[in-house]
Protein backbone atom coordinates (compact mmCIF):
# COMPACT_ATOMS: atom_id res chain seq x y z
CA UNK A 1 45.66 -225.69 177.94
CA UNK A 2 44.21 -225.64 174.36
CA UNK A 3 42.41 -221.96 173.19
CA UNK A 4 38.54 -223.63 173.15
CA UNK A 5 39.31 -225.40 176.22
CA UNK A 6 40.36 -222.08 178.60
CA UNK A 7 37.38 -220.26 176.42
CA UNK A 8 34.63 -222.79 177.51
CA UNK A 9 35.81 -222.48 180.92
CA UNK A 10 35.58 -218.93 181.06
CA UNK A 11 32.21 -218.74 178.97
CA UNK A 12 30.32 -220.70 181.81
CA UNK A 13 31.45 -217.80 183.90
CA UNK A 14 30.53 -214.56 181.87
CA UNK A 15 27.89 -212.98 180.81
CA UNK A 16 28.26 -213.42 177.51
CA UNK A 17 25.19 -213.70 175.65
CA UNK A 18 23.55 -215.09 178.49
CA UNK A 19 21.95 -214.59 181.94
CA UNK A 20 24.05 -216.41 184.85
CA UNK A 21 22.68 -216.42 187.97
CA UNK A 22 23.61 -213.77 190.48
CA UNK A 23 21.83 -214.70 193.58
CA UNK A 24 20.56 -212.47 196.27
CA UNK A 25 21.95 -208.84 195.98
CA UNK A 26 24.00 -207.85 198.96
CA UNK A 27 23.86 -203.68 197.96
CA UNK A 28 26.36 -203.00 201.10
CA UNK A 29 29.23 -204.50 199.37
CA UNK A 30 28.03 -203.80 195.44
CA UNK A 31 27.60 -200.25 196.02
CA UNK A 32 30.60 -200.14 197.58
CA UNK A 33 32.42 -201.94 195.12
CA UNK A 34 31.45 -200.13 192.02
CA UNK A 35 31.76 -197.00 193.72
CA UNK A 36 35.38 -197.74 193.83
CA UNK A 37 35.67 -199.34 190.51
CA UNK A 38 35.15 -195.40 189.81
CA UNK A 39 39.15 -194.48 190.43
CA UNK A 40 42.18 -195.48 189.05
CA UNK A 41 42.68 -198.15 191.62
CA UNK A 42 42.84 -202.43 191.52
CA UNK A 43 39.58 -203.64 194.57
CA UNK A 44 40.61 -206.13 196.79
CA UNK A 45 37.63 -208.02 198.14
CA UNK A 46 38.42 -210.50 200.88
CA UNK A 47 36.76 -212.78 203.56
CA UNK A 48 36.03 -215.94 204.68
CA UNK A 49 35.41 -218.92 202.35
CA UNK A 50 32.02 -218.92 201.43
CA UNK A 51 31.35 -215.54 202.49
CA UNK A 52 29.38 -214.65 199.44
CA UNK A 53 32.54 -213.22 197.42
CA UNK A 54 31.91 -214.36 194.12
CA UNK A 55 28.25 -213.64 193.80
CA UNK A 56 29.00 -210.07 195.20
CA UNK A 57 31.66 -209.65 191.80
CA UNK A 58 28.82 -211.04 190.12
CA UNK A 59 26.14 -208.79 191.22
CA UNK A 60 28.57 -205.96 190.20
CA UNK A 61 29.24 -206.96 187.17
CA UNK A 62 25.66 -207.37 186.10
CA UNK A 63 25.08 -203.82 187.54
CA UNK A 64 27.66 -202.76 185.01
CA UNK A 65 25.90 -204.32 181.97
CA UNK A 66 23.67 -201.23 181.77
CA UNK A 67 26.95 -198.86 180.88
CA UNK A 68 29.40 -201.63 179.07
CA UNK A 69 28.97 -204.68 176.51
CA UNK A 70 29.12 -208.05 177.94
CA UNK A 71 32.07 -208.44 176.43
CA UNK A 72 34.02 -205.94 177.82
CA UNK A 73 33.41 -207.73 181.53
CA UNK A 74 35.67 -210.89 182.35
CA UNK A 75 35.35 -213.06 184.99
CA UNK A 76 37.52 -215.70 186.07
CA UNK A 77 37.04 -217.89 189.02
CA UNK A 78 40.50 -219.72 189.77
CA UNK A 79 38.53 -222.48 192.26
CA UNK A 80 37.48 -223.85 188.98
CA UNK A 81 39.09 -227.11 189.19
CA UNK A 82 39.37 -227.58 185.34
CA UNK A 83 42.24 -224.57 185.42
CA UNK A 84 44.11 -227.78 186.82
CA UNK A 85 47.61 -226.96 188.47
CA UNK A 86 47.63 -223.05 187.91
CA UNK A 87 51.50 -221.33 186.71
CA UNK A 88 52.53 -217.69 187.05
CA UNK A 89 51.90 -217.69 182.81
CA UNK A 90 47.87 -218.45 183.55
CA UNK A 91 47.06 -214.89 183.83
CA UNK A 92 48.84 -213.96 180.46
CA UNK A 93 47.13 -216.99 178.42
CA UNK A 94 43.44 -215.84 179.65
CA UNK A 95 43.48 -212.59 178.92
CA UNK A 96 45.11 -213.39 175.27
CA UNK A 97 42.52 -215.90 174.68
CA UNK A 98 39.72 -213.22 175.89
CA UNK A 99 41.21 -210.40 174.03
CA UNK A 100 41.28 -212.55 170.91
CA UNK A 101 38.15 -213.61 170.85
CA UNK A 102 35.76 -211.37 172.73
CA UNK A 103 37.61 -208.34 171.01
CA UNK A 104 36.01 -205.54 173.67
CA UNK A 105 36.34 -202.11 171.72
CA UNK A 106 36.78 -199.98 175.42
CA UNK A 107 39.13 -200.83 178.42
CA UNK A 108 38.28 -204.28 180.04
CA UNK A 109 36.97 -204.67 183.70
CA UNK A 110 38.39 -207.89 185.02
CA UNK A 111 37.77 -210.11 187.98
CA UNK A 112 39.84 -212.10 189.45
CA UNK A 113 38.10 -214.48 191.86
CA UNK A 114 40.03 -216.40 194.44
CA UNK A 115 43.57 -214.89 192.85
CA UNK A 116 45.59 -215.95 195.59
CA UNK A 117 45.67 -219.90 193.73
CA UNK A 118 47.89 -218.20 190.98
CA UNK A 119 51.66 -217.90 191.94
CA UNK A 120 53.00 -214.26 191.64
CA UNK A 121 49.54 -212.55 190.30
CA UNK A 122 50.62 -209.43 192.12
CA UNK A 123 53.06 -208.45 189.55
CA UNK A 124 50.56 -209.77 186.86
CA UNK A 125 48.00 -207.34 188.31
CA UNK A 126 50.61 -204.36 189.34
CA UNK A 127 51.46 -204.53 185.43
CA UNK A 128 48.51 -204.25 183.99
CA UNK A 129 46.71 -201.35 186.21
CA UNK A 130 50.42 -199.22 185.56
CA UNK A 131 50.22 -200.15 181.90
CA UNK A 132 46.44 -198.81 181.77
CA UNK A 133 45.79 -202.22 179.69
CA UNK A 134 42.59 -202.96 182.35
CA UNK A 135 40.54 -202.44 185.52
CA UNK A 136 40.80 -204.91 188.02
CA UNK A 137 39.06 -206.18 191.45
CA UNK A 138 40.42 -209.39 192.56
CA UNK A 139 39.24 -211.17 195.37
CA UNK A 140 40.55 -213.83 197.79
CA UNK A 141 39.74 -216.00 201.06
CA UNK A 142 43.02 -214.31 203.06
CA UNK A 143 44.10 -211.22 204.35
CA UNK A 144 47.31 -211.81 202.45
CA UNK A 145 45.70 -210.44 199.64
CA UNK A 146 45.78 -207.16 201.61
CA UNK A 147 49.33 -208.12 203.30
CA UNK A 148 52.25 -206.02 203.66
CA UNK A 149 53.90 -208.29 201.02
CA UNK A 150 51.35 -207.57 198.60
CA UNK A 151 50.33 -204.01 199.82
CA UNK A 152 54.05 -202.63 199.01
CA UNK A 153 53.74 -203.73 195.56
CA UNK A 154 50.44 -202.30 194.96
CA UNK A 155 51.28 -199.01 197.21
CA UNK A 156 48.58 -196.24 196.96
CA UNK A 157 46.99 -198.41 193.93
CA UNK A 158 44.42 -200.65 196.03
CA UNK A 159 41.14 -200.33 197.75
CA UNK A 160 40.08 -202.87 199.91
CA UNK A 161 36.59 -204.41 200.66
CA UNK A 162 36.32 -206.98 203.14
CA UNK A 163 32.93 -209.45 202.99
CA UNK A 164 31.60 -211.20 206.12
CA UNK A 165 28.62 -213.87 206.18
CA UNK A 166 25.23 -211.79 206.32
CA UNK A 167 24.59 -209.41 208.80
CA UNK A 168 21.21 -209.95 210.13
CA UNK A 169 18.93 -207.63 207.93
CA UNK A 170 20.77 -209.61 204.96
CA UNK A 171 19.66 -212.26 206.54
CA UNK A 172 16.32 -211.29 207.04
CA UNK A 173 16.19 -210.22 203.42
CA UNK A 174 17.02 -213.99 202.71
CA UNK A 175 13.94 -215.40 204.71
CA UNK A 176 12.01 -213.16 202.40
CA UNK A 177 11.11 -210.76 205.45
CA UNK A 178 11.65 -207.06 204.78
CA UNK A 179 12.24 -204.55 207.06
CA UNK A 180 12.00 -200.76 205.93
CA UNK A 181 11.22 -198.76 208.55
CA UNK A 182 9.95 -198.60 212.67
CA UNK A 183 6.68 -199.86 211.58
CA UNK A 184 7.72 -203.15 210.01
CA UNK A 185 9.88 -203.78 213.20
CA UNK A 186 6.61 -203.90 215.11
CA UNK A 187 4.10 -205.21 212.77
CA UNK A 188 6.84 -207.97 212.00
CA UNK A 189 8.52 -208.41 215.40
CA UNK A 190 7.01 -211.96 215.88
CA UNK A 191 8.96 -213.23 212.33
CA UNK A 192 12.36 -211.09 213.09
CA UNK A 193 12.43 -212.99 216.70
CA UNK A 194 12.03 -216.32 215.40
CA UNK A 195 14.77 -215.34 212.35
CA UNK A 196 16.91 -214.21 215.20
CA UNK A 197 16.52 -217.46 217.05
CA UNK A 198 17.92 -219.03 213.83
CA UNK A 199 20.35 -216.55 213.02
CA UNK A 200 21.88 -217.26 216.28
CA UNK A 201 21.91 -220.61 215.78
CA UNK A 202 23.39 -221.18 211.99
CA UNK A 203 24.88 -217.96 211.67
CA UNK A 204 24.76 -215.86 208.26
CA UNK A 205 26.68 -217.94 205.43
CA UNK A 206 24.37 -217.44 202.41
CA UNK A 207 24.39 -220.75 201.36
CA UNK A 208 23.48 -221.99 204.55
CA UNK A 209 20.90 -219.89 205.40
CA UNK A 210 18.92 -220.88 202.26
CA UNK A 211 20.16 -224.79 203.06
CA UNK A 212 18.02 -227.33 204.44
CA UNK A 213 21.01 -229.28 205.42
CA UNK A 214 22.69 -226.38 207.64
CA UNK A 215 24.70 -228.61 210.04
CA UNK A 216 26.47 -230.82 207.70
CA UNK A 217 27.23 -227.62 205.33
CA UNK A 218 28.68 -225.93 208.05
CA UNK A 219 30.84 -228.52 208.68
CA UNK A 220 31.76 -229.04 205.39
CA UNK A 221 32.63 -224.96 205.14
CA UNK A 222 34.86 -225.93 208.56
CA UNK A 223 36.76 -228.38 207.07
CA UNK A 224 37.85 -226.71 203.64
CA UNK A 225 38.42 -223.63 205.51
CA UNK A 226 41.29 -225.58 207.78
CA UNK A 227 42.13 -228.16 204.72
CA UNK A 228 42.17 -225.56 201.67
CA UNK A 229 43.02 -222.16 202.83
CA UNK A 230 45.00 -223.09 206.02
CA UNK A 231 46.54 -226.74 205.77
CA UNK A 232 47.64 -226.71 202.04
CA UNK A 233 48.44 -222.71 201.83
CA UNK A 234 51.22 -222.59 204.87
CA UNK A 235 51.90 -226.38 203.87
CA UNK A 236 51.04 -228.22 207.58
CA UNK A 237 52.17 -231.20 208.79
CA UNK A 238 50.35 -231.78 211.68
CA UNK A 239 46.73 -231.35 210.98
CA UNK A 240 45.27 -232.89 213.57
CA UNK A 241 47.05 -230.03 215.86
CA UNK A 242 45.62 -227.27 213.56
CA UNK A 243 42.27 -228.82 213.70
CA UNK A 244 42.20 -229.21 217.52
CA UNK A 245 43.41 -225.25 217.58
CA UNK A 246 40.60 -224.17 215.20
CA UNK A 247 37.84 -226.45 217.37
CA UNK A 248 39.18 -225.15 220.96
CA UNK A 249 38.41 -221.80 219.55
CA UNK A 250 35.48 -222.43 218.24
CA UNK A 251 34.38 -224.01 221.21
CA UNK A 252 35.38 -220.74 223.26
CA UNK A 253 34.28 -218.43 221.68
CA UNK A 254 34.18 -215.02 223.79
CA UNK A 255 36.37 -216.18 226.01
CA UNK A 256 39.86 -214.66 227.25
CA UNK A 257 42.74 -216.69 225.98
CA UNK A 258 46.22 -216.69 225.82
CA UNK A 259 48.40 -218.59 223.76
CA UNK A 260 50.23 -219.86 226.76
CA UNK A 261 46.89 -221.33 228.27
CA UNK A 262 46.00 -222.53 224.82
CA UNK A 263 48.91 -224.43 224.68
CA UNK A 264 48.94 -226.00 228.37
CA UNK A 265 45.91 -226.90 227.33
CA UNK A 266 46.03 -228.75 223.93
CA UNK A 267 49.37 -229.41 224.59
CA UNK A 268 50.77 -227.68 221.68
CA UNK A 269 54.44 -225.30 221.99
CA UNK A 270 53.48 -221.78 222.58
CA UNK A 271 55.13 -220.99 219.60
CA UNK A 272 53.32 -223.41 217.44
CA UNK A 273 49.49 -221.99 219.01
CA UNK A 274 51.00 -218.36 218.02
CA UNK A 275 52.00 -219.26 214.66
CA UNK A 276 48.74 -221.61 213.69
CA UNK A 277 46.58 -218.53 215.84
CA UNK A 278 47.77 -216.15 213.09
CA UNK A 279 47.01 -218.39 210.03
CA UNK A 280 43.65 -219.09 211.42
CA UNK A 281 43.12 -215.11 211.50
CA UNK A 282 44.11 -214.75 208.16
CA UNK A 283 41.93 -216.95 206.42
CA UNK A 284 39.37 -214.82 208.30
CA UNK A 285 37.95 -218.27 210.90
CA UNK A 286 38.33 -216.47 213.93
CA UNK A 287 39.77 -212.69 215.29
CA UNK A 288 40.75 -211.92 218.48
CA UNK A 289 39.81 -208.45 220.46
CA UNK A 290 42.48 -206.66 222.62
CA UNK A 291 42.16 -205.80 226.60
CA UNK A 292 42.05 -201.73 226.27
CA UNK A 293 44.93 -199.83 227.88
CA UNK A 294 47.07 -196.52 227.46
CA UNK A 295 49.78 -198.99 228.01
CA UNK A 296 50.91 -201.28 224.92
CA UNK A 297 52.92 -203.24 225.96
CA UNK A 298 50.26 -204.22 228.75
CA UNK A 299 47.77 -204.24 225.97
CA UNK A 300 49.89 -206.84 224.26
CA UNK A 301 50.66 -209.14 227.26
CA UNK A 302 46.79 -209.23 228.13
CA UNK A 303 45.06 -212.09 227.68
CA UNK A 304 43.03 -211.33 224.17
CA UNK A 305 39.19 -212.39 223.71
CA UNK A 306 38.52 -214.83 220.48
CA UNK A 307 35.65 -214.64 218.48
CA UNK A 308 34.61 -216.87 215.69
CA UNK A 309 33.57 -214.97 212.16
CA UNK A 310 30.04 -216.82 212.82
CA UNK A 311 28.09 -218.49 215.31
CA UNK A 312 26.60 -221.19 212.78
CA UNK A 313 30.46 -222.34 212.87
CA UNK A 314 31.04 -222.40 216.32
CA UNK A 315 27.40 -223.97 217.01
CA UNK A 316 28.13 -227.08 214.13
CA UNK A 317 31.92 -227.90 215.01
CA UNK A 318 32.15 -226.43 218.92
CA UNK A 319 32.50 -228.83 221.91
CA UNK A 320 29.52 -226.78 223.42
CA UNK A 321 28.76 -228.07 227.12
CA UNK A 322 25.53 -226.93 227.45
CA UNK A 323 24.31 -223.88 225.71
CA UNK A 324 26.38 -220.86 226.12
CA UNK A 325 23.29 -218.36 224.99
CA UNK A 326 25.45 -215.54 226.24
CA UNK A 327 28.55 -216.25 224.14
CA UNK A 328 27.04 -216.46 221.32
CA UNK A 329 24.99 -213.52 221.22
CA UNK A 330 28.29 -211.54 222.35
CA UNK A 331 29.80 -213.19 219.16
CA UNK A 332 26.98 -211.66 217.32
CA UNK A 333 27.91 -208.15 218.42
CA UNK A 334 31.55 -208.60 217.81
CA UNK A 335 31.20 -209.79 214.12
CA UNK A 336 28.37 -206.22 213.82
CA UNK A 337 30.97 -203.93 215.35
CA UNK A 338 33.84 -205.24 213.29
CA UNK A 339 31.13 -204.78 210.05
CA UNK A 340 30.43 -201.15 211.06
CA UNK A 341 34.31 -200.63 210.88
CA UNK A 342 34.72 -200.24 214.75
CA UNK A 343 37.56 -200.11 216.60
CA UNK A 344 36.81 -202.24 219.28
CA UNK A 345 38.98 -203.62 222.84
CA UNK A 346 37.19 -205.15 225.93
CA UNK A 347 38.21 -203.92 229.44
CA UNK A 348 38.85 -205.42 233.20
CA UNK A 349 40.40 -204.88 236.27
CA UNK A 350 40.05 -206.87 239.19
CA UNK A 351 36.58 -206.15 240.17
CA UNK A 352 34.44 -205.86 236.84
CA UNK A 353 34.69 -206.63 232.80
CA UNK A 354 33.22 -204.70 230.08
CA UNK A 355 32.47 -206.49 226.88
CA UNK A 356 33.23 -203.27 224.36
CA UNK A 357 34.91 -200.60 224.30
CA UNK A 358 34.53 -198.57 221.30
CA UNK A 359 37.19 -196.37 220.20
CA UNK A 360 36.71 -193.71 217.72
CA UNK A 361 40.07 -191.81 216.57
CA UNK A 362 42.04 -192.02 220.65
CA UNK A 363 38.97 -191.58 222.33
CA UNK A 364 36.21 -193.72 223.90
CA UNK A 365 32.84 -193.15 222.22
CA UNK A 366 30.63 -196.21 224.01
CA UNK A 367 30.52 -199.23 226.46
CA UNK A 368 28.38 -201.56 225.44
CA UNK A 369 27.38 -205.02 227.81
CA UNK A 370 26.46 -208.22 226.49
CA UNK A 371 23.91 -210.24 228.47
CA UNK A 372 21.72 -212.63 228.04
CA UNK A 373 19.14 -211.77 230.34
CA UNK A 374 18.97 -209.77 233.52
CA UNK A 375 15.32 -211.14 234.52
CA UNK A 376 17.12 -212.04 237.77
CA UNK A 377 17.67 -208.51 239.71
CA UNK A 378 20.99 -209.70 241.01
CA UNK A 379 22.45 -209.76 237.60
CA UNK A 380 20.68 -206.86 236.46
CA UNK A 381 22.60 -205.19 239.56
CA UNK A 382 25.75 -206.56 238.97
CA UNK A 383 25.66 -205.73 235.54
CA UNK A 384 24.58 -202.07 235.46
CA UNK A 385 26.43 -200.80 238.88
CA UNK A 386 29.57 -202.42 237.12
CA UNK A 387 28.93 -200.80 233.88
CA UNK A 388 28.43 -197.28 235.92
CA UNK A 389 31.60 -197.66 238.09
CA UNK A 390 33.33 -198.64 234.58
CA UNK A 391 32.02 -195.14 232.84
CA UNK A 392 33.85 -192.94 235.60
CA UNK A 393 37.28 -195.08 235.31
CA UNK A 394 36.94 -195.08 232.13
CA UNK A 395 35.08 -191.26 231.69
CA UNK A 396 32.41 -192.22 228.68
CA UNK A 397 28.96 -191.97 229.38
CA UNK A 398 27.56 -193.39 226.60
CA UNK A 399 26.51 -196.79 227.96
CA UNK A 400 24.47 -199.72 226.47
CA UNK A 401 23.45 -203.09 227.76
CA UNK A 402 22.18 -205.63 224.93
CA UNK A 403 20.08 -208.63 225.72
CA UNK A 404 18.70 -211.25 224.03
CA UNK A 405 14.82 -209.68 224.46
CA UNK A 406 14.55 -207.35 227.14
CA UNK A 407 14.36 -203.31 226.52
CA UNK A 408 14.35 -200.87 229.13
CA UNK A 409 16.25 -198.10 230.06
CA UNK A 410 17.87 -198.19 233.64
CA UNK A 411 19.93 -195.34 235.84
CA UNK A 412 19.84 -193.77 231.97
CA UNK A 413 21.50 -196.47 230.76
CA UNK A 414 19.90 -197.40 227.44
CA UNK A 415 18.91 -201.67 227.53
CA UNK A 416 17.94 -202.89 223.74
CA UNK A 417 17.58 -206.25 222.13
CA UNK A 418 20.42 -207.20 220.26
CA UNK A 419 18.18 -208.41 217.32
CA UNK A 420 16.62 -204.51 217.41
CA UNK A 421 20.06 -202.68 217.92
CA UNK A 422 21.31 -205.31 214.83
CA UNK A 423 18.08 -203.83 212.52
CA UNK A 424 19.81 -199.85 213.26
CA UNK A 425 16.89 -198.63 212.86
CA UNK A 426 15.66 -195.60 215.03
């Protein structure tokens, strides 16, 4: 590619001598990200396609206008089709061209958005950091970013942030409603449970949410998740059998599954449902949730419960019979506990199921229940006496029942709208 040519492309990107625009700032992940831009290490930022990635290494980089020169910030965004077909030498011609012509006086910060399109970057990035020629975050739509494969090569060198579509005060922030304290919860509760009702519906992709057209973008996102990071990436031949595996989860989402079953069902080999399972976790779709035992190796023959990395997704490209109001709002509080860096595992036996068991460092910190609604005092029953009987086999008495509206407390057993206990605010 000629000089002016690979310079125009990566002028439209920069911020040099010009605004570009950065969208909504997501501080979680910015703070976070230039907090580790502090040490001597290369930032991995992953998630799901259309997570919010690139305006999050945007928003970072503008933050660090106020301490560097425009021109000492590069960014280069390798979904930019007019790269063309990208070679292991791409890295070396861009940052010639940039160093030629932007001429930064102090060290470089570089970002590297969707890396994983450019064959062998990892020694291209290992290179640099050892050589001191740079500081790098690079970013990607897999967890093979973060992969033993990569990992050993950048041993002890990487940080890793990973990005998930907006958690629901990012979301309210997006609606324009903001929530600072107890007192806007309850002067605002009217607005936050109609957000919620739509929050549980499309889910929190940013684009979405601020979308008129939600449906038909979320199954646009569905389809160049499976075609572009899945189908091309592990180079699948039958894509009508990946796309049948990546709907049937969809479809179930919070539901026990095994990859036996799975395959009975869609008629797939076992091995095949394993194998497509894992590629569909790695290009962050779906993640499963573990039965919790002292046992591995029971823990590993379980049956595992899959959860979809947002409702809007399962809700646009799900074969929902009926509405499955419970399911989704146990989604909901999945995707938050795997946010707030949880270690999380349901838990049944032959008489009762709990939804979560959290697990901080060996040891059970909290039960939590999912429910929809326990207007009906048989379910309310059901649900705390089993979450009770659960606490002594399980000997944690920090219980919690969620619902979609109702608050109480019952037998001291704390019940809180999920859309309140999502807000964390005391």
């Amino acid at each position: 590619m000629e000089e002016e040519k690979l310079l125009e492309i990566l002028n439209d990107w920069n911020f040099w001598n010009k605004e570009i625009n950065t969208g909504i700032r997501r501080d979680v992940y910015v703070n976070k990200l230039l907090q580790f831009l502090r040490s001597n290490v290369v930032v991995c930022v992953t998630g799901v396609r259309r997570s919010g990635k690139s305006f999050i290494l945007k928003q970072a980089a503008k933050n660090l206008l106020s301490q560097k020169n425009a021109n000492e910030i590069l960014i280069v965004n390798f979904e930019d089709k007019r790269f063309g077909e990208l070679d292991s030498n791409v890295l070396d011609k861009i940052f010639e061209v940039y160093i030629k012509h932007l001429n930064p006086k102090n060290k470089p910060i570089v970002f590297l958005d969707e890396i994983h399109k450019v064959p062998q970057w990892e020694k291209w990035v290992r290179t640099m950091h050892e050589l001191d020629k740079c500081k790098i975050v690079v970013s990607g739509s897999t967890s093979e970013l973060i992969s033993k494969e990569y990992g050993e090569l950048l041993t002890g060198r990487h940080l890793d942030i990973n990005v998930l579509p907006l958690s629901f005060p990012e979301f309210l922030l997006f609606k324009g409603i903001e929530i600072k304290g107890i007192m806007d919860v309850i002067n605002k509760k009217i607005e936050i449970k109609r957000a919620f009702d739509e929050f549980a519906t499309y889910g929190g992709f940013p684009e979405v949410v601020l979308s008129e057209n939600k449906i038909e973008l979320l199954q646009t996102y569905f389809e160049d998740i499976i075609l572009r990071d899945v189908v091309k990436r592990y180079k699948i031949v039958h894509t009508d059998k990946m796309f049948s595996l990546a709907r049937f989860y969809l479809t179930n989402i919070s539901s026990l599954t095994t990859f036996n079953s799975t395959s009975h069902f869609l008629q797939i080999s076992t091995d095949t449902v394993q194998e497509y399972s894992e590629y569909l976790e790695n290009v962050f779709l779906i993640f499963f949730v573990r039965r919790f035992s002292a046992s591995l190796k029971k823990q590993e023959k379980a049956p595992r419960k899959v959860y979809s990395i947002d409702v809007g997704l399962s809700n646009a490209v799900g074969f929902r019979i009926g509405e499955k109001k419970g399911s989704i709002l146990e989604n909901i509080v999945a995707i938050e506990l795997k946010r707030r860096g949880k270690e999380i595992y349901y838990w049944k036996n032959d008489e009762r199921e709990v939804d979560f068991v959290v697990v901080n460092k060996g040891n059970i910190e909290q039960l939590i229940q999912v429910t929809y609604s326990m207007v009906d005092e048989k379910v309310k029953k059901r649900e705390i006496e089993g979450l009770q009987k659960s606490s002594k086999e399980l000997n944690c008495n920090n219980l919690l029942v969620l619902t979609w509206d109702e608050e109480g407390e019952e037998n001291g057993i704390k019940i809180i709208p999920a859309w309140k206990w999502l807000l964390n605010i005391e």
